[in-house]
C-alpha atoms as a PDB file:
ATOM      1  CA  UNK A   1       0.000   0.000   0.000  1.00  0.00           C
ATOM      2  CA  UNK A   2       1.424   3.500  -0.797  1.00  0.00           C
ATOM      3  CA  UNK A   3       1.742   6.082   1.520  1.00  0.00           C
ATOM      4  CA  UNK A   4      -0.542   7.971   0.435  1.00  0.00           C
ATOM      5  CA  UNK A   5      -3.507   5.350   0.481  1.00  0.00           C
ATOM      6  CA  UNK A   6      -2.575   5.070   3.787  1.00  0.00           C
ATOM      7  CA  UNK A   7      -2.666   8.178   5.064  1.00  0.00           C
ATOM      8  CA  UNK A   8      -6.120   8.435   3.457  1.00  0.00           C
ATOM      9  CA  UNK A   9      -7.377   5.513   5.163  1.00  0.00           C
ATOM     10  CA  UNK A  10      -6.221   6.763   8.397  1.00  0.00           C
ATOM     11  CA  UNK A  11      -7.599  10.378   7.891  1.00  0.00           C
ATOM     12  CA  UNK A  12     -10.840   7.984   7.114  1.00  0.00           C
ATOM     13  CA  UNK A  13     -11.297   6.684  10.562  1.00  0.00           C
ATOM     14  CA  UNK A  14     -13.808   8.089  13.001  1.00  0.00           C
ATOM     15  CA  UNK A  15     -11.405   9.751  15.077  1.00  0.00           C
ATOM     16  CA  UNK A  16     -12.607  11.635  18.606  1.00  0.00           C
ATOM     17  CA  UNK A  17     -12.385  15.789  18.544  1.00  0.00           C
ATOM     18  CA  UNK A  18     -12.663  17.070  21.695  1.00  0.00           C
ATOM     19  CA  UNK A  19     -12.714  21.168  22.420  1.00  0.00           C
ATOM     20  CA  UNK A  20     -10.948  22.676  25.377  1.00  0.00           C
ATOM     21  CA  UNK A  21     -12.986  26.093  26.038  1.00  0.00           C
ATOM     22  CA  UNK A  22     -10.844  29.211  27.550  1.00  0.00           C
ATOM     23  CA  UNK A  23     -12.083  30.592  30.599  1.00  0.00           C
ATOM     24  CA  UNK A  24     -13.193  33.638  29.137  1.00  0.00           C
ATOM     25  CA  UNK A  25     -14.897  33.761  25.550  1.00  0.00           C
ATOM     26  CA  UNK A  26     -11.246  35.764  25.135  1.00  0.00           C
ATOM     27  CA  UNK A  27      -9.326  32.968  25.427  1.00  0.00           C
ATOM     28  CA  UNK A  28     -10.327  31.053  22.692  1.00  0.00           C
ATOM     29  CA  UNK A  29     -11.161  27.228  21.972  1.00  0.00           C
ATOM     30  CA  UNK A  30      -8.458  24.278  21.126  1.00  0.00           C
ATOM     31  CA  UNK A  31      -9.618  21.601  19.044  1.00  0.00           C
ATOM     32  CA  UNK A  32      -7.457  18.332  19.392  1.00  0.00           C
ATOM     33  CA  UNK A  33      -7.669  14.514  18.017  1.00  0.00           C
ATOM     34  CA  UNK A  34      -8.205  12.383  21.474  1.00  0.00           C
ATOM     35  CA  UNK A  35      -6.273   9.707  20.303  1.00  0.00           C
ATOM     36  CA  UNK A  36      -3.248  11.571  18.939  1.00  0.00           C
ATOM     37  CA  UNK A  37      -1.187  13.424  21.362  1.00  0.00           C
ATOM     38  CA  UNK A  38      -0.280  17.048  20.192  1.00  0.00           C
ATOM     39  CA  UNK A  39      -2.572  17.321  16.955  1.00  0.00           C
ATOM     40  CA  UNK A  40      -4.617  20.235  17.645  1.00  0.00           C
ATOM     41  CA  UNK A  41      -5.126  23.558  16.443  1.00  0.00           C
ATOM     42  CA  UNK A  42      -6.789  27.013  17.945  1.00  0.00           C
ATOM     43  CA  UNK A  43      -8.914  29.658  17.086  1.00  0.00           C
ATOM     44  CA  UNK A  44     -11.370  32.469  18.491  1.00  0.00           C
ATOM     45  CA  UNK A  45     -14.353  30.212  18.232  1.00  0.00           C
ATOM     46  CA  UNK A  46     -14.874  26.640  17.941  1.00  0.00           C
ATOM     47  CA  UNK A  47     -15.521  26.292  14.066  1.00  0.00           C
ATOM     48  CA  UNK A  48     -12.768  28.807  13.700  1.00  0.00           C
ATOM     49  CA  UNK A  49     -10.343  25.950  15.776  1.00  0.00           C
ATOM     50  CA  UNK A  50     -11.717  22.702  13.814  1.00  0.00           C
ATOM     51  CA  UNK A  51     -11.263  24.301   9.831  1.00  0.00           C
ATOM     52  CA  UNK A  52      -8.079  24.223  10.708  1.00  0.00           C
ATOM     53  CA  UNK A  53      -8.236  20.641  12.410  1.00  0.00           C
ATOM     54  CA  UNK A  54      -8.197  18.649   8.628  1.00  0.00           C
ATOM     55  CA  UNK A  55      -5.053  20.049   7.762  1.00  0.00           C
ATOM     56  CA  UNK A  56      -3.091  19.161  11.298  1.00  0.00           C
ATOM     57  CA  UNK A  57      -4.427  15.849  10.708  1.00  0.00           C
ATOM     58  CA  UNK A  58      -3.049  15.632   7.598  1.00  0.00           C
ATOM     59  CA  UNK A  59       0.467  16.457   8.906  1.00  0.00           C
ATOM     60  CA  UNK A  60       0.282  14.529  12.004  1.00  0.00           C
ATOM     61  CA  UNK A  61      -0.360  11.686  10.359  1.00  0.00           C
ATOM     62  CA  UNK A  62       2.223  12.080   7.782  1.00  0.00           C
ATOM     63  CA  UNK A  63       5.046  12.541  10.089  1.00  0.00           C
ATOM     64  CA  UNK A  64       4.379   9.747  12.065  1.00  0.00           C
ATOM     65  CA  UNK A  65       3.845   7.190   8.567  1.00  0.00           C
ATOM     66  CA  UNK A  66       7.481   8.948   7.647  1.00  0.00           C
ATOM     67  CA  UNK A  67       9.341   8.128  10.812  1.00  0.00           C
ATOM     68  CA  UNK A  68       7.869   4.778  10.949  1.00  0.00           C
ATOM     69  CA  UNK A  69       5.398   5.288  14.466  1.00  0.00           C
ATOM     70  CA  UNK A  70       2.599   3.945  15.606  1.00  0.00           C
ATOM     71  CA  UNK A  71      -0.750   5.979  14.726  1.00  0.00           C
ATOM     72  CA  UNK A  72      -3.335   5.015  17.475  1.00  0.00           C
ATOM     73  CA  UNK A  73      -6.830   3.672  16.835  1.00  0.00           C
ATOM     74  CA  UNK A  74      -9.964   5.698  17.190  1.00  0.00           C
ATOM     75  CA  UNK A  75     -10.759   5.210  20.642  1.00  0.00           C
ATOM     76  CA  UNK A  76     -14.080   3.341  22.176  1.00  0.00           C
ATOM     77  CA  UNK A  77     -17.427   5.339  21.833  1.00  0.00           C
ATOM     78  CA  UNK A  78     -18.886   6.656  24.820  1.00  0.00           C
ATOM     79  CA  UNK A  79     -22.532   7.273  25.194  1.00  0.00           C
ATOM     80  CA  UNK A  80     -22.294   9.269  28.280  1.00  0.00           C
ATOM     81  CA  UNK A  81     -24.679   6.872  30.111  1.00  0.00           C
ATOM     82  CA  UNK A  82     -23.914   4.913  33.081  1.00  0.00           C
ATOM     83  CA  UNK A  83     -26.401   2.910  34.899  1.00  0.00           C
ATOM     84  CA  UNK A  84     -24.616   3.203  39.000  1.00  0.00           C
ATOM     85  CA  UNK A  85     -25.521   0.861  41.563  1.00  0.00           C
ATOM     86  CA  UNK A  86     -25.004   2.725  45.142  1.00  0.00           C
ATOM     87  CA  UNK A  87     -26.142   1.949  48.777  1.00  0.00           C
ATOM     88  CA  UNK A  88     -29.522   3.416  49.650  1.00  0.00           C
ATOM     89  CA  UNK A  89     -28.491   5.949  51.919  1.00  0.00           C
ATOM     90  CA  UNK A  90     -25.851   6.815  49.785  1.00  0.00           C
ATOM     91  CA  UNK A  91     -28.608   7.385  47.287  1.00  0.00           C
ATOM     92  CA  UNK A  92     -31.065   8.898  49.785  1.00  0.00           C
ATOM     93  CA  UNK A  93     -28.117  11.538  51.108  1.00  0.00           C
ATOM     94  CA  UNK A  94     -27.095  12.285  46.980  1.00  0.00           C
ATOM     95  CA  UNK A  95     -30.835  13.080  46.450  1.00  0.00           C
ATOM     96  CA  UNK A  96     -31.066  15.470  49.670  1.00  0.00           C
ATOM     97  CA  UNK A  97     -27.717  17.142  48.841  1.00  0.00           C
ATOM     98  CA  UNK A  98     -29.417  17.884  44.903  1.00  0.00           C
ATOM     99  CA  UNK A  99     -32.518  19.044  46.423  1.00  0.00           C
ATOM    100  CA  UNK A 100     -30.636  21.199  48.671  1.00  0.00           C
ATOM    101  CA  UNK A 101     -29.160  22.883  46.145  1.00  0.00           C
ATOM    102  CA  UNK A 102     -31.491  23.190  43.527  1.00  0.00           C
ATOM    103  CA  UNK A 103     -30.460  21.112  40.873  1.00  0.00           C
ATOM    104  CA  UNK A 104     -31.835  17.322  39.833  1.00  0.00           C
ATOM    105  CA  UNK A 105     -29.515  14.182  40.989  1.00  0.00           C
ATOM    106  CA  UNK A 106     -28.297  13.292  37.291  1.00  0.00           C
ATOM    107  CA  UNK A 107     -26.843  16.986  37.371  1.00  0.00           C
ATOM    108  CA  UNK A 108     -25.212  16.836  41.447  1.00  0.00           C
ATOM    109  CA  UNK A 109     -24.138  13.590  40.852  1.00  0.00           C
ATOM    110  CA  UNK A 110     -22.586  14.158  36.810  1.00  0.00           C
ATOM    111  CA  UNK A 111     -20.596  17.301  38.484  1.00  0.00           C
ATOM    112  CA  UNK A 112     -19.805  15.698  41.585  1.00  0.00           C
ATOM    113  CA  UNK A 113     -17.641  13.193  39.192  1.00  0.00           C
ATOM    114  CA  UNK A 114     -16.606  15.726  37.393  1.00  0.00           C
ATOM    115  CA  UNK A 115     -15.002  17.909  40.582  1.00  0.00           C
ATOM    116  CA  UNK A 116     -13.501  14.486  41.582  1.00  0.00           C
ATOM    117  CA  UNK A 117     -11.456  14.149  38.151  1.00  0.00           C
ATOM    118  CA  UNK A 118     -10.467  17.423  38.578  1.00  0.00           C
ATOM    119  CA  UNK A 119      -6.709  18.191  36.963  1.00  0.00           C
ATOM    120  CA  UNK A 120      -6.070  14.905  36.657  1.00  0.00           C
ATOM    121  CA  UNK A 121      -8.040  14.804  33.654  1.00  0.00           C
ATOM    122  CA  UNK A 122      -6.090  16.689  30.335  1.00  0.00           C
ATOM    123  CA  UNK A 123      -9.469  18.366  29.718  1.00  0.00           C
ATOM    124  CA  UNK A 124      -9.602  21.579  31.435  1.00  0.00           C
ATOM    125  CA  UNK A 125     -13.541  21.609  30.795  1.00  0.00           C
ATOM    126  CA  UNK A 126     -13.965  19.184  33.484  1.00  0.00           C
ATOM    127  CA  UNK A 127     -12.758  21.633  35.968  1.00  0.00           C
ATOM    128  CA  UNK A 128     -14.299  24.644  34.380  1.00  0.00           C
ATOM    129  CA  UNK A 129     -17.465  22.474  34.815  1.00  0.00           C
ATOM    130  CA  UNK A 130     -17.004  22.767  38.877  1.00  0.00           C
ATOM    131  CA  UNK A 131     -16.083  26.600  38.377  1.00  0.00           C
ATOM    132  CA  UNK A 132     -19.036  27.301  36.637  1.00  0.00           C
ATOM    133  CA  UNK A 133     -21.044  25.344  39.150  1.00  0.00           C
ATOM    134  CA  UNK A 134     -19.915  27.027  41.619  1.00  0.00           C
ATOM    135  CA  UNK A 135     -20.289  30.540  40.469  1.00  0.00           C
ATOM    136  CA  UNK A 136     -23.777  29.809  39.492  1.00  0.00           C
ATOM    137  CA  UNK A 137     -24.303  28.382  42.878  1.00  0.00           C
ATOM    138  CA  UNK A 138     -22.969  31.558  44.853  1.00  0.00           C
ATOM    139  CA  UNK A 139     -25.145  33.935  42.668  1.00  0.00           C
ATOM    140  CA  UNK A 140     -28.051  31.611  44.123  1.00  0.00           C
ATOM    141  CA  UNK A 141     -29.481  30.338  40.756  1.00  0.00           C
ATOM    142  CA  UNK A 142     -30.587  26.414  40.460  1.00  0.00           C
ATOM    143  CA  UNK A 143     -28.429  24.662  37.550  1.00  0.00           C
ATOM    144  CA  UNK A 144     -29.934  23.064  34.296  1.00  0.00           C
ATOM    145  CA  UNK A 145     -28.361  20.348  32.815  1.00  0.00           C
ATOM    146  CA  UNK A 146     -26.979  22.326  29.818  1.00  0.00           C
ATOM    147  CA  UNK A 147     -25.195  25.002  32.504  1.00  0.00           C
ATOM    148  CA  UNK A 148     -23.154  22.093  34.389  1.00  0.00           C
ATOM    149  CA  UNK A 149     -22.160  20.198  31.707  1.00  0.00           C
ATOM    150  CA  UNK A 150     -21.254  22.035  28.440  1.00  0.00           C
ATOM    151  CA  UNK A 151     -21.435  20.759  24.912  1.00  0.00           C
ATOM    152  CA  UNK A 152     -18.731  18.130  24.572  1.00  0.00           C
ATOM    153  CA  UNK A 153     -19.517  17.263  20.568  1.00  0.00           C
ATOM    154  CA  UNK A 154     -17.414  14.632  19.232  1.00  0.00           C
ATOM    155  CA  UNK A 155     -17.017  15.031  15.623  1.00  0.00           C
ATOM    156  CA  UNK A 156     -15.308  12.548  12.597  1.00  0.00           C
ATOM    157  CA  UNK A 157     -12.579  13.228  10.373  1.00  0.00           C
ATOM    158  CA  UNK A 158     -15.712  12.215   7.855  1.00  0.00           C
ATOM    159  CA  UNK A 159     -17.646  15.182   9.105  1.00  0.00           C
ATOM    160  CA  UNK A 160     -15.567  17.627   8.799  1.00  0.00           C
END
């Protein structure tokens, strides 16, 4: 196979994009590959960061076929559902804790998670998640979904 069909059929694969938001609109968005370390790009906005996302692809992919390294796979899918067995009163204090502060359980319990991963995660979103909880929190407004947990789209190379 020639290097070139190769590099197509890589590019082909349904590889994860994940966007790293700024703290302030300011600041920008990163788009990067999930599976290959250091293949992003940046831009004001996020469609602004991923039309330039093909192209670092391209010579990502191309330096590693030309230096003979491994390209990773597309990684698993994840639905972002988990069915989570707990002790009642585990479940009964959760529920109180939500109620307490306004929100439902899926959202306490989704950024709960979320301030446990904390840094240790590469994706700064997951602590901007407990930020922005917080903050909406202190200003005394209950959460929606949507506010604790912001749009995490995972796009294709194909849909680009």
């Amino acid at each position: 196979m020639t290097k070139k069909v190769e590099l197509e059929r890589i590019l082909a694969k349904p590889y994860a994009v994940e966007f790293v938001y700024g703290e302030t609109p300011d600041e920008g968005v990163v788009a990067r590959v999930a599976e290959w370390p250091g293949c992003m790009t940046a831009g004001a906005t996020r469609e602004e960061a991923i039309a330039h996302l093909d192209g670092a692809m391209h010579d990502w992919a191309e330096a590693r076929l030309k230096a003979h390294l491994a390209i990773p796979e597309p990684m698993a899918k994840y639905s972002g559902k988990v069915l989570l067995r707990m002790p009642r009163n585990v479940h009964r204090a959760a529920e109180q804790r939500a109620r307490d502060e306004g929100t439902s359980l899926n959202t306490w319990l989704t950024t709960a998670i979320a301030r446990e991963l904390g840094p240790v995660t590469e994706d700064r979103e997951l602590t901007s998640i407990a930020r922005q909880r917080e903050r909406t929190l202190k200003r005394g407004r209950a959460l929606s979904h949507k506010a604790v947990w912001p749009d995490r789209t995972r796009a294709t190379s194909k849909a680009r």
